[in-house]
Each structure stands twice: as structure tokens, then as C-alpha cells.
C-alpha atoms as a PDB file:
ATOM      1  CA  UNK A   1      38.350  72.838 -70.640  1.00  0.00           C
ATOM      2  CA  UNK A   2      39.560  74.133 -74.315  1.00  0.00           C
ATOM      3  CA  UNK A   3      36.355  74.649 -76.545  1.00  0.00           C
ATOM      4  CA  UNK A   4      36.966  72.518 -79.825  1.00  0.00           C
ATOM      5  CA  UNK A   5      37.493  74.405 -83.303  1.00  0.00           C
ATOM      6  CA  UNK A   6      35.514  73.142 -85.901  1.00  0.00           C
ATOM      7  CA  UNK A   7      36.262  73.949 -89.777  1.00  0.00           C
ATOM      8  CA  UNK A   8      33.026  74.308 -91.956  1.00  0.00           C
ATOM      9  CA  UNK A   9      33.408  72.963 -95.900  1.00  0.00           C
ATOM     10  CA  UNK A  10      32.886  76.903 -96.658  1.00  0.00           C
ATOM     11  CA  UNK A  11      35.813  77.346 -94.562  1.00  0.00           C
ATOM     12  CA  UNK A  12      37.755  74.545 -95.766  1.00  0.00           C
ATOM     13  CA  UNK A  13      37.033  75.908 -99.456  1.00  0.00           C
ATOM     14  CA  UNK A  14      38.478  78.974 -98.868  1.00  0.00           C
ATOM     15  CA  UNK A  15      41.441  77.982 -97.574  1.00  0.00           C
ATOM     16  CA  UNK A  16      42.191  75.822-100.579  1.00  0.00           C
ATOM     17  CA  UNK A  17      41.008  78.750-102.484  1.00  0.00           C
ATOM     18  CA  UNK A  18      43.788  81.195-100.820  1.00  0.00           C
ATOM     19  CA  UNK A  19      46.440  78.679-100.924  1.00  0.00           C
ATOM     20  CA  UNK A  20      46.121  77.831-104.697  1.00  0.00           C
ATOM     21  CA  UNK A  21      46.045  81.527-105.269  1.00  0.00           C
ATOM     22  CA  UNK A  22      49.467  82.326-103.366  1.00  0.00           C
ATOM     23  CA  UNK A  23      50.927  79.319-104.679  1.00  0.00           C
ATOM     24  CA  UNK A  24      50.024  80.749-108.602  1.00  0.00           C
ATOM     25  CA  UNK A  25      51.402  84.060-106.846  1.00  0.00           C
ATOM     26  CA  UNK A  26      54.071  83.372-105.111  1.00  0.00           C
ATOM     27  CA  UNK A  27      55.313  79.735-104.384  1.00  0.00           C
ATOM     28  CA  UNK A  28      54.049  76.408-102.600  1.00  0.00           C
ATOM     29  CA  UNK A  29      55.785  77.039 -99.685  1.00  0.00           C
ATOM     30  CA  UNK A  30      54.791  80.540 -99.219  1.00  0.00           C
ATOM     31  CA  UNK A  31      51.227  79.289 -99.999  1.00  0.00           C
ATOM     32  CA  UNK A  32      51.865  77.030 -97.267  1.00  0.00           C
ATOM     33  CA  UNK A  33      52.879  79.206 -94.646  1.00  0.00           C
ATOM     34  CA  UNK A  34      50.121  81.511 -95.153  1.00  0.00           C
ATOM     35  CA  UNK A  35      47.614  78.807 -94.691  1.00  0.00           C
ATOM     36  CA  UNK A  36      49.366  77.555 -91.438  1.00  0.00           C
ATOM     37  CA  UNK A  37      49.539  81.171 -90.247  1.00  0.00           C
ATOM     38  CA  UNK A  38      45.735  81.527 -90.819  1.00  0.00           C
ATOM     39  CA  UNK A  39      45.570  77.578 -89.049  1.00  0.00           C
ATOM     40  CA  UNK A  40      47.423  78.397 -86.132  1.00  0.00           C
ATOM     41  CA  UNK A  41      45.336  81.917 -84.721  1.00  0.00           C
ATOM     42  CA  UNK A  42      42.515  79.917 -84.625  1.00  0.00           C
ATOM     43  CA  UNK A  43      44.287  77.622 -81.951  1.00  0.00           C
ATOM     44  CA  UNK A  44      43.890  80.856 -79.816  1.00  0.00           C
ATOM     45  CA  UNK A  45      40.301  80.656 -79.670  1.00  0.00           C
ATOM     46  CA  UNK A  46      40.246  77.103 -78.343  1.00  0.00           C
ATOM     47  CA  UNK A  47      41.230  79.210 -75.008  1.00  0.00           C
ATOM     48  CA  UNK A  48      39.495  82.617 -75.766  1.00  0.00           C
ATOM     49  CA  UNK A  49      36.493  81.789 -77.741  1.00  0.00           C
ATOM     50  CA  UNK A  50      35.216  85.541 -77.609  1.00  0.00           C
ATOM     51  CA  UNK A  51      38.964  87.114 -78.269  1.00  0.00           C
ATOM     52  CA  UNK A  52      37.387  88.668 -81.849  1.00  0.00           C
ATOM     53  CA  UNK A  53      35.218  91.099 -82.185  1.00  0.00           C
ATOM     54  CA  UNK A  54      31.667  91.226 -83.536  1.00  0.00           C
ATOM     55  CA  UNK A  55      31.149  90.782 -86.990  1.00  0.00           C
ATOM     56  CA  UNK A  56      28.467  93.523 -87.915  1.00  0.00           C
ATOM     57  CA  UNK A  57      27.502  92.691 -91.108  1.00  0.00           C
ATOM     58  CA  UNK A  58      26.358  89.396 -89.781  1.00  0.00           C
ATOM     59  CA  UNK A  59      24.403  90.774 -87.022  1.00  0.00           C
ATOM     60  CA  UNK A  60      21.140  89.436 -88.840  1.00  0.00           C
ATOM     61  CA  UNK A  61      21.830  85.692 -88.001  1.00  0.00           C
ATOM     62  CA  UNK A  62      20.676  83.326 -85.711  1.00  0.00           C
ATOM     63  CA  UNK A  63      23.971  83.091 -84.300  1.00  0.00           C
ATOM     64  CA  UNK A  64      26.621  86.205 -83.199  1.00  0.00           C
ATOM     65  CA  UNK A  65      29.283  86.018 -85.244  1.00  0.00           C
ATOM     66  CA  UNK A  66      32.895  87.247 -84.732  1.00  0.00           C
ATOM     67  CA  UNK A  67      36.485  87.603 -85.902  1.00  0.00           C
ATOM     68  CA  UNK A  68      39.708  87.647 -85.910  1.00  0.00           C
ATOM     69  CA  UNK A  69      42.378  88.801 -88.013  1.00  0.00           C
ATOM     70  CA  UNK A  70      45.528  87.455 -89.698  1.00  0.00           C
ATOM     71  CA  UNK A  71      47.373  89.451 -92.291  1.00  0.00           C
ATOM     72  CA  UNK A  72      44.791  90.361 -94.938  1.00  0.00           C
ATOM     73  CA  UNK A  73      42.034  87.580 -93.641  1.00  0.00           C
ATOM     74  CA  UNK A  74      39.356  87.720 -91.867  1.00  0.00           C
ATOM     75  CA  UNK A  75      38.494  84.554 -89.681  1.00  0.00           C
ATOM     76  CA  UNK A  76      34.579  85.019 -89.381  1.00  0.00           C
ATOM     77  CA  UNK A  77      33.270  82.162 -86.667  1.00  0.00           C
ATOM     78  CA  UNK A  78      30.375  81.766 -84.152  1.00  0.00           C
ATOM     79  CA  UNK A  79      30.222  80.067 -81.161  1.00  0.00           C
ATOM     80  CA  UNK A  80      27.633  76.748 -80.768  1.00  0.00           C
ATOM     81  CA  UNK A  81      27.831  74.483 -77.842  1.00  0.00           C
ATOM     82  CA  UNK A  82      31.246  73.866 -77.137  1.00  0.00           C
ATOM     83  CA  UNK A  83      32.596  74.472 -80.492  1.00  0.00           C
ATOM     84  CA  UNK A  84      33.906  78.007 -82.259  1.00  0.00           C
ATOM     85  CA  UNK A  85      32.557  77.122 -86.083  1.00  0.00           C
ATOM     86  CA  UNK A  86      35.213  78.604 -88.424  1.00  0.00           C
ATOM     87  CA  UNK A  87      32.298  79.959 -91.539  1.00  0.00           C
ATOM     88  CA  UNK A  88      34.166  81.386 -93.159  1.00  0.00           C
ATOM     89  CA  UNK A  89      38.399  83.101 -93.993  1.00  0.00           C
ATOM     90  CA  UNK A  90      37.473  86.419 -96.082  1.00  0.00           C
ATOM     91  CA  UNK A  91      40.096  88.672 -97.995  1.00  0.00           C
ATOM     92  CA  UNK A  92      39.702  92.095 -96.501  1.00  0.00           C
ATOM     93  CA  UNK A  93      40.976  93.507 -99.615  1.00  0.00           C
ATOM     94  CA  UNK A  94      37.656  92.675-101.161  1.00  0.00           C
ATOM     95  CA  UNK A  95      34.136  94.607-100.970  1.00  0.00           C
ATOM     96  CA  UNK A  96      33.335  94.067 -97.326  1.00  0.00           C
ATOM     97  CA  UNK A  97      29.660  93.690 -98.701  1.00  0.00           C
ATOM     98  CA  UNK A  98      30.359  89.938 -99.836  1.00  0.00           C
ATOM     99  CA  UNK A  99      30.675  89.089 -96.097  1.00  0.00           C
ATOM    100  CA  UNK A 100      26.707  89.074 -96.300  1.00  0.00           C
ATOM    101  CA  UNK A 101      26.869  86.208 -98.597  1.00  0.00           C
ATOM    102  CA  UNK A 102      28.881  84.001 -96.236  1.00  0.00           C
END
């Protein structure tokens, strides 16, 4: 049985967040098809929930927390249940310290 992927409102935000930024960038439609790019890896954890590796600057929460990459993002999730909880999509060109604050 696939495991369900769940988006949290952080999560959510900062996809809005990346596509308004590429679309100021760029264009919509590049926007667009960065977002659904980003979107569609997750789909791959509905099958291998534990395909990322572990997040180590999380390692101080309640729950293990992993990712995965596309392009310059960083798809941070944990597992709960039967659900792989998207927290959060982070910019790896940033300071890797802000992942703390996720």
C-alpha cells in the first residue's frame, strides 16, 4: 500500500514563496515548472518513504527527519503513521543553519 504525502502550511508557504520568486525571475511558466518538478519527486516517496537521507541538523526532534533533493531544494519531511509530512522545501543556496528554524 502507497504511504500518503501530506503538505504542511510551512510547506505550502514555501512553495508559493519559490514560485513567486522565479516568476519575478524568470517567467510564470518557468515558475511553474519548477514547482511541479519539486511536486512530482515527492510522488516517489509515496513508494520509498525512506529514499532521502537523514536530515542532521534536525536530529534534535521528536521525529527523524529526511530529504530529498531537486535542483537547488531541499525537500525536508518525516515520516508519521502512514503519511511522509512534507515540513518544509529549503533553498540550499542559503545558510544551511536556517534549516534549524524549520
Amino acid at each position: 500500500m502507497a504511504i500518503k504525502v501530506f503538505w504542511t502550511q510551512t510547506a505550502l508557504n514555501n512553495l508559493e514563496d519559490i514560485f513567486e520568486y522565479h516568476k519575478f525571475k524568470t517567467s510564470a511558466l518557468l515558475a511553474g515548472k519548477l514547482v511541479k518538478r519539486i511536486v512530482q519527486t515527492t510522488i516517489l516517496l509515496q513508494n520509498s518513504p525512506e529514499l532521502g537521507r537523514k536530515e542532521e541538523l534536525l536530529h534534535h526532534r521528536k521525529y527523524e527527519y529526511r530529504f530529498i533533493v531537486e535542483g537547488h531544494y531541499k525537500i525536508i519531511y518525516w515520516l508519521e503513521d502512514n503519511y511522509v509530512k512534507i515540513a518544509a522545501v529549503f533553498d540550499t543556496r542559503q545558510d544551511p543553519g536556517k534549516i534549524k528554524n524549520i
